[in-house]
Protein backbone atom coordinates (compact mmCIF):
# COMPACT_ATOMS: atom_id res chain seq x y z
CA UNK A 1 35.89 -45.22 43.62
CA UNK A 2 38.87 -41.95 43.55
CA UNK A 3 37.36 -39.56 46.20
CA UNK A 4 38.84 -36.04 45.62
CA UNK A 5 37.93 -35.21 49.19
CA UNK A 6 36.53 -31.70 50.30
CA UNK A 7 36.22 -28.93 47.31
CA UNK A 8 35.31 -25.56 46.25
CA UNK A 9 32.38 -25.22 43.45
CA UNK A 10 34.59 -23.47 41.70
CA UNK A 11 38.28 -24.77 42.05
CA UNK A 12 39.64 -25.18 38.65
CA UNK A 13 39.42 -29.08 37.39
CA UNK A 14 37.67 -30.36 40.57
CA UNK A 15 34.94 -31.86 37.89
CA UNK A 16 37.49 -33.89 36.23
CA UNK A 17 38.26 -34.78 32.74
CA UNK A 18 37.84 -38.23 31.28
CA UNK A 19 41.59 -37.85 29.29
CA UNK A 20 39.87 -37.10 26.14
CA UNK A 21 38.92 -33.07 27.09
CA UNK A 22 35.33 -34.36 28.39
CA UNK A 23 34.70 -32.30 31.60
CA UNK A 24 33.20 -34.47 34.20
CA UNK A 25 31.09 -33.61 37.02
CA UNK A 26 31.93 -34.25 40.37
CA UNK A 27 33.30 -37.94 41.30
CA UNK A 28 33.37 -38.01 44.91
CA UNK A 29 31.29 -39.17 47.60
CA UNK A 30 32.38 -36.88 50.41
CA UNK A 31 30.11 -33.47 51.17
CA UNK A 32 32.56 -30.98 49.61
CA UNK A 33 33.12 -27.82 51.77
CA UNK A 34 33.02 -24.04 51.37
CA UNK A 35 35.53 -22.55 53.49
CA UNK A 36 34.48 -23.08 57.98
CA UNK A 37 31.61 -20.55 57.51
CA UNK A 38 29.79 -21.99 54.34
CA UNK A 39 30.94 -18.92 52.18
CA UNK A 40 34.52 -19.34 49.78
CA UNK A 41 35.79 -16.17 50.41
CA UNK A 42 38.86 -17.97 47.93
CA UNK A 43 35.75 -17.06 44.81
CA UNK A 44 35.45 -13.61 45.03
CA UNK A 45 36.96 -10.88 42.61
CA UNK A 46 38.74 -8.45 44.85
CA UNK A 47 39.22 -6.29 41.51
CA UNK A 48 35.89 -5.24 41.33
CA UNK A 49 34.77 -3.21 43.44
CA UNK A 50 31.54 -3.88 44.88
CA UNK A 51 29.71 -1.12 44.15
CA UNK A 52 30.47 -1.44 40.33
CA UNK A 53 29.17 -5.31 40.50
CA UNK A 54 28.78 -6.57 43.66
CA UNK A 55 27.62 -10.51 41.96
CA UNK A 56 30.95 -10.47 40.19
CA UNK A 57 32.87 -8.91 43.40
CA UNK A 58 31.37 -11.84 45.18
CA UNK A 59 31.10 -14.71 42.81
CA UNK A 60 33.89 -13.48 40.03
CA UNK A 61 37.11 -16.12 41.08
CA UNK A 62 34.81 -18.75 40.90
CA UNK A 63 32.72 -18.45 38.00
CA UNK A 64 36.68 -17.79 36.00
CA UNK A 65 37.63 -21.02 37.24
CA UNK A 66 34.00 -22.85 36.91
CA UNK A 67 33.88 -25.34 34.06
CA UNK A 68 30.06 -26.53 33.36
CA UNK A 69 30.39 -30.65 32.17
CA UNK A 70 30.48 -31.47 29.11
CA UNK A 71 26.94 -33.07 29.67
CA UNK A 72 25.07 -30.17 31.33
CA UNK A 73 24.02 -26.66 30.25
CA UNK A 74 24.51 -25.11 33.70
CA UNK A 75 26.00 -26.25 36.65
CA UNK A 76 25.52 -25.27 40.46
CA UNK A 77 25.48 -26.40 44.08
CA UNK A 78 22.44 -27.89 43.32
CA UNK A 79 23.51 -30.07 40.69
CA UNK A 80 26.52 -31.46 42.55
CA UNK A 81 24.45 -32.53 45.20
CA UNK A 82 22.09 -34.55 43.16
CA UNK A 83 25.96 -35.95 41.73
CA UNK A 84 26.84 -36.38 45.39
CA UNK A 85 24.08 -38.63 46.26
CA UNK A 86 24.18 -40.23 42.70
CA UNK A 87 27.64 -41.51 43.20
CA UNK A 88 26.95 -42.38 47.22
CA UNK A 89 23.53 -45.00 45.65
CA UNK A 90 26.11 -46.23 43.01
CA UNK A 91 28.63 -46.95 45.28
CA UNK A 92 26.19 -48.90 47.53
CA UNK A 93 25.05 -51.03 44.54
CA UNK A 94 28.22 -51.63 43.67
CA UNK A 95 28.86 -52.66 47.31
CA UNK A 96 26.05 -55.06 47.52
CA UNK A 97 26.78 -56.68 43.35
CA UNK A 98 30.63 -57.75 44.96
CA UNK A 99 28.63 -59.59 47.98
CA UNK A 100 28.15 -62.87 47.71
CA UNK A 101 26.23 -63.81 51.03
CA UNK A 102 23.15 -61.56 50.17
CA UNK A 103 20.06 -63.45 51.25
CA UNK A 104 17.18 -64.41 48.63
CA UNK A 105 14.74 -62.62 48.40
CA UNK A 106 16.10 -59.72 50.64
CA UNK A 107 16.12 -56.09 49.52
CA UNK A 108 19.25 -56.32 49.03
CA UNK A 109 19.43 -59.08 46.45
CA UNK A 110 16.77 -57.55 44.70
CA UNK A 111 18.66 -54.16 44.56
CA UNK A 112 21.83 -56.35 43.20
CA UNK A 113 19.51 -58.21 40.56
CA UNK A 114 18.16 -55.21 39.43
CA UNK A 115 21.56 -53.51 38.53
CA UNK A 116 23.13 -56.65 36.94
CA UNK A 117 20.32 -56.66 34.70
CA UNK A 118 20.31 -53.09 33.94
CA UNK A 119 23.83 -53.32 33.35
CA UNK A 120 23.52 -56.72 31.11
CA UNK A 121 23.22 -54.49 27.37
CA UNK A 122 24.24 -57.96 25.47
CA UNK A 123 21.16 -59.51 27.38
CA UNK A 124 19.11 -55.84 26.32
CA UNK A 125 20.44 -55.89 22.73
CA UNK A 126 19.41 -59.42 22.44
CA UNK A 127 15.56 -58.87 23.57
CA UNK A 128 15.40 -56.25 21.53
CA UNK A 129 11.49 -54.64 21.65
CA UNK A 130 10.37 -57.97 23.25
CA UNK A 131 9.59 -57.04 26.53
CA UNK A 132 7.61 -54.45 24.92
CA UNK A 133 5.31 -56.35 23.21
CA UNK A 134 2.11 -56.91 26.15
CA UNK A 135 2.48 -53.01 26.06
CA UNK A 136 2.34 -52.87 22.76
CA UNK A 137 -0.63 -55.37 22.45
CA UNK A 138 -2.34 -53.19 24.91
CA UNK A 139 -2.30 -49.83 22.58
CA UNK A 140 -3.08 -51.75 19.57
CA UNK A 141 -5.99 -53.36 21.15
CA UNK A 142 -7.00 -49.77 22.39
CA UNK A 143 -8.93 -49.36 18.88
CA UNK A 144 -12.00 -47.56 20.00
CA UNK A 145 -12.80 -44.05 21.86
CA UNK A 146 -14.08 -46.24 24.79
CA UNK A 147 -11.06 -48.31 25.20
CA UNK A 148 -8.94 -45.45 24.10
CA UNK A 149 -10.01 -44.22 27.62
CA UNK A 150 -10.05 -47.00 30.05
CA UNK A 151 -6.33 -47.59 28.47
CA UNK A 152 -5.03 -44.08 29.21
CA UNK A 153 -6.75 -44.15 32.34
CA UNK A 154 -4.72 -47.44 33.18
CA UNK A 155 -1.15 -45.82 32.72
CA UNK A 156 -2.02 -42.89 35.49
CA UNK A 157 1.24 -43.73 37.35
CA UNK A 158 2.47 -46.23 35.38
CA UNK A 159 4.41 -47.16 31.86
CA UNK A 160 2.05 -45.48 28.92
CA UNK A 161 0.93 -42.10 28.36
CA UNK A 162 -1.73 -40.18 27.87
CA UNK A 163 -3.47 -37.46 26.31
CA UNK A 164 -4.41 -36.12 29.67
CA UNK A 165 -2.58 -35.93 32.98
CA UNK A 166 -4.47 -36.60 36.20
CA UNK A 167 -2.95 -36.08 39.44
CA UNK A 168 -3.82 -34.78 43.38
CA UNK A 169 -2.98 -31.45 44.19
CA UNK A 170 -3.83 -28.51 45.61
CA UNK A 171 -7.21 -26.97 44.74
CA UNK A 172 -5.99 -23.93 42.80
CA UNK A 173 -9.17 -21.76 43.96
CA UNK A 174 -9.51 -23.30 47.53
CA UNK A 175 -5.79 -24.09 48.57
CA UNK A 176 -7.25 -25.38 52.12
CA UNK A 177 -8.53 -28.47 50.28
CA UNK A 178 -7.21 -31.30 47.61
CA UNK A 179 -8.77 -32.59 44.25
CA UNK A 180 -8.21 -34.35 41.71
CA UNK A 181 -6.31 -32.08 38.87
CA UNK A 182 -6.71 -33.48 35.13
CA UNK A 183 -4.89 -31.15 32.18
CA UNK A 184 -3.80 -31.90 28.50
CA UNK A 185 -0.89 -34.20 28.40
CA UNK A 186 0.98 -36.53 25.71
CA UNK A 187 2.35 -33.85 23.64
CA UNK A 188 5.84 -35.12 22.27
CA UNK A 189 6.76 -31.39 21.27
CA UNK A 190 7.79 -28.58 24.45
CA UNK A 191 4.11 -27.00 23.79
CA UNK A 192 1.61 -26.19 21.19
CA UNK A 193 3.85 -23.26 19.18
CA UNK A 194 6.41 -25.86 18.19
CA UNK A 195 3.23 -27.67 16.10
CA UNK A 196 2.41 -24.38 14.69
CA UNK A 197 4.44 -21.79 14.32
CA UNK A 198 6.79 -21.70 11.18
CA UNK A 199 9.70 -20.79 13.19
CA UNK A 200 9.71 -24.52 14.15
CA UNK A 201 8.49 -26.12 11.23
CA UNK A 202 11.91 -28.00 10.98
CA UNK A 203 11.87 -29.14 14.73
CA UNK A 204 8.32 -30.76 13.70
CA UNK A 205 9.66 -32.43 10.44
CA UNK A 206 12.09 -33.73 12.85
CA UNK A 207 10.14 -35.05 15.29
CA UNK A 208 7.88 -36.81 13.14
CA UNK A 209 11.33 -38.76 11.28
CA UNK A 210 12.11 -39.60 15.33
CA UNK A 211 8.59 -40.81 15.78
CA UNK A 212 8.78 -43.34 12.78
CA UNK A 213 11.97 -44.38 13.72
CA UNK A 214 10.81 -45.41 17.14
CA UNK A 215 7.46 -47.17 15.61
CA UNK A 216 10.09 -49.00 13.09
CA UNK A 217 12.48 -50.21 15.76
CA UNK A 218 9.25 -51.64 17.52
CA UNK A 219 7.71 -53.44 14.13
CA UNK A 220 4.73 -51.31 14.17
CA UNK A 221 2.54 -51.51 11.30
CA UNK A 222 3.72 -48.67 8.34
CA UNK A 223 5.76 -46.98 10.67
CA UNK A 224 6.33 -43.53 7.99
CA UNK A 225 2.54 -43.32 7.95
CA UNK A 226 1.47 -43.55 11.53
CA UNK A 227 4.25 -41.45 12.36
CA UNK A 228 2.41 -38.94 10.32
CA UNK A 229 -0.74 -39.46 11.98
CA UNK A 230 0.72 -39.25 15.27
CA UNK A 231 1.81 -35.68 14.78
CA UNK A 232 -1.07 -35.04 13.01
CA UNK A 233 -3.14 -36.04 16.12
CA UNK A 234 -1.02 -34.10 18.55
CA UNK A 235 -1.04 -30.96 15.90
CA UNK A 236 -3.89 -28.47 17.58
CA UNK A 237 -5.80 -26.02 16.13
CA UNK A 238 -4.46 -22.58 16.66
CA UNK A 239 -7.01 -21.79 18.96
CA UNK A 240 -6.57 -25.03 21.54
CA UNK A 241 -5.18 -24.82 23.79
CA UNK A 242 -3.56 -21.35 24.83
CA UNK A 243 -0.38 -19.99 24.28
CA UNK A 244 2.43 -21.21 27.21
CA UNK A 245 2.40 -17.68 28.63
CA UNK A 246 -1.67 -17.70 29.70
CA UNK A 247 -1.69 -20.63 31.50
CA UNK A 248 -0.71 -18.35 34.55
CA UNK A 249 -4.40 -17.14 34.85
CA UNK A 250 -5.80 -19.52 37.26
CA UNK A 251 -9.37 -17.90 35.95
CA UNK A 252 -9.90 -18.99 32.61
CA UNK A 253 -7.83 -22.02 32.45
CA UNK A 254 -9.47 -23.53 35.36
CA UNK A 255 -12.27 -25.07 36.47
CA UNK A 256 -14.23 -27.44 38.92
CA UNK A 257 -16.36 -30.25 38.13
CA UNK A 258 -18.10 -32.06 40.38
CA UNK A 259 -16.97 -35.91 41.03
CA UNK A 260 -15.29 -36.63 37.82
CA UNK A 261 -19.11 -36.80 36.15
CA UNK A 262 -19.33 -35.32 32.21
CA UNK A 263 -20.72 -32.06 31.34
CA UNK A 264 -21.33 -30.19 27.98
CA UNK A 265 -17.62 -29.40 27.90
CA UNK A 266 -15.99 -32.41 28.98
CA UNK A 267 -15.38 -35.48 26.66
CA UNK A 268 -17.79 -38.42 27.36
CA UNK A 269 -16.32 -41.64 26.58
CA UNK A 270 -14.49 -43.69 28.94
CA UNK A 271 -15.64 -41.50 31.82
CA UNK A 272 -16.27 -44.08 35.03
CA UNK A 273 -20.03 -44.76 35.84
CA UNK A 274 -19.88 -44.75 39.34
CA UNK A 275 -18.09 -41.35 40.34
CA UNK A 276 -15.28 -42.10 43.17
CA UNK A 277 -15.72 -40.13 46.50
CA UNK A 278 -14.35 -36.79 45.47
CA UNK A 279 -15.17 -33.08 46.50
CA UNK A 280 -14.61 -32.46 42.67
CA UNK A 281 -12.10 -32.46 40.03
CA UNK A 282 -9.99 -29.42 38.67
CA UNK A 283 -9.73 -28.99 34.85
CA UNK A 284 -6.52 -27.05 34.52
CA UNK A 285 -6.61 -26.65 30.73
CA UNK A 286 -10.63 -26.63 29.91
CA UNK A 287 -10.61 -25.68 26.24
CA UNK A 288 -8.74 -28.87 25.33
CA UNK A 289 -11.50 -30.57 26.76
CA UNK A 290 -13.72 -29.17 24.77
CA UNK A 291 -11.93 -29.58 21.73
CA UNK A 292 -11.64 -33.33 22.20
CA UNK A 293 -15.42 -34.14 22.62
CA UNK A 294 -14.63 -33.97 18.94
């Protein structure tokens, strides 16, 4: 791999083009460097004067000469780091696929196997959706509210999804302690104004052609149909649950419940019988568990 060696954020090409005017992020592997201090005095704007704009007095050389990739809608320090350590793993993995004295069964070899057949698309092409399929037997045979549950319970942390996300964090009303925080999940759409509001009526109509794609390229059953009752199931009612901005208010849109046990405004099915040890459970979006007892 080309190392460009140590750069400034914002020298001019130090992303890189790919010959075909696609700007590239950055390709090395070295930690680039900004100036012996860790500020480029080289990306300031001497022309303004400080007073006037002191971000643009500061910043103005190097935002001029900044180019964001072609496959990013902002780029930073940040994000070059993340590319930094990307292109450090790859070249490791590439490092250990040229090896041929790897032992079986090491870490190693497993990291090597891995790659190759992540990297294998004739071998991907050629499966097809048949990996997929104990998945897919596993959602089909998910055909009551019951199993519904125990099924979405089983993909906490794994491959599935669900229509609620459980997790451990911090107790939002007692942040000395830890429960177990359950929310509304498994919306396809950003949140529940894209399913409603006109404004992005075509998004929707969009997203429902996607989902029926997706159930064709698997061989689901009448994909055009289900994809309609797919977004018909994720579609809320305009009162559940609230608007993106409220969810700030730890009051209403939170709640404890003790040891993962029912109550008149949690959903019933699937819940376990035996209650694990647990101080309680936090219900970060309550009124869509109301809304699905239904």
């Amino acid at each position: 791999m080309m190392d460009r060696g140590p750069v400034r954020l914002g020298d001019a090409g130090f992303e890189g083009h790919d010959g075909g005017g696609t700007v590239l992020g950055y390709q090395g592997t070295q930690t680039p460097r900004y100036g012996t201090w860790g500020f480029d005095l080289a990306g300031r704007d001497t022309s303004v004067r400080p007073g006037e704009s002191f971000m643009r007095y500061a910043n103005g050389a190097a935002l001029d000469r900044m180019q964001i990739p072609s496959d990013r809608t902002s780029y930073g320090s940040f994000a070059l780091l993340r590319e930094l350590s990307d292109n450090r793993v790859k070249a490791m993995i590439e490092g250990l696929t040229a090896r041929t004295d790897l032992v079986a069964g090491s870490d190693e070899q497993k990291i090597a196997d891995a790659y190759r057949s992540y990297m294998d698309t004739a071998r991907i092409e050629a499966l097809d959706a048949q990996p997929l399929q104990p998945y897919l037997d596993a959602i089909r045979a998910a055909n009551t509210h019951d199993l519904a549950a125990v099924y979405m319970g089983q993909t906490q942390g794994r491959l599935g999804g669900s229509i609620f996300g459980t997790g451990i964090s911090t107790d939002q009303k007692a942040p000395t302690r830890y429960v177990v925080s359950t929310g509304q999940s498994g919306l396809g759409l950003p949140n529940r104004d894209y399913y409603l509001e006109a404004r992005w009526a075509e998004k929707k109509a969009l997203y429902q052609v996607y989902v029926a794609r997706m159930l064709e390229m698997i061989g689901w059953e009448n994909p055009t149909e289900a994809a309609a009752a797919v977004v018909a199931f994720e579609t809320p009612p305009p009162s559940w649950p609230s608007k993106p901005a409220s969810p700030r208010r730890t009051g209403p849109r939170s709640r404890t419940a003790t040891a993962m046990r029912p109550t008149t405004n949690t959903p019933s099915p699937g819940w376990p019988r035996k209650p694990p040890a647990s101080p309680g459970r936090t219900i970060t979006t309550p009124s869509a568990w109301a809304a699905c007892r239904a």
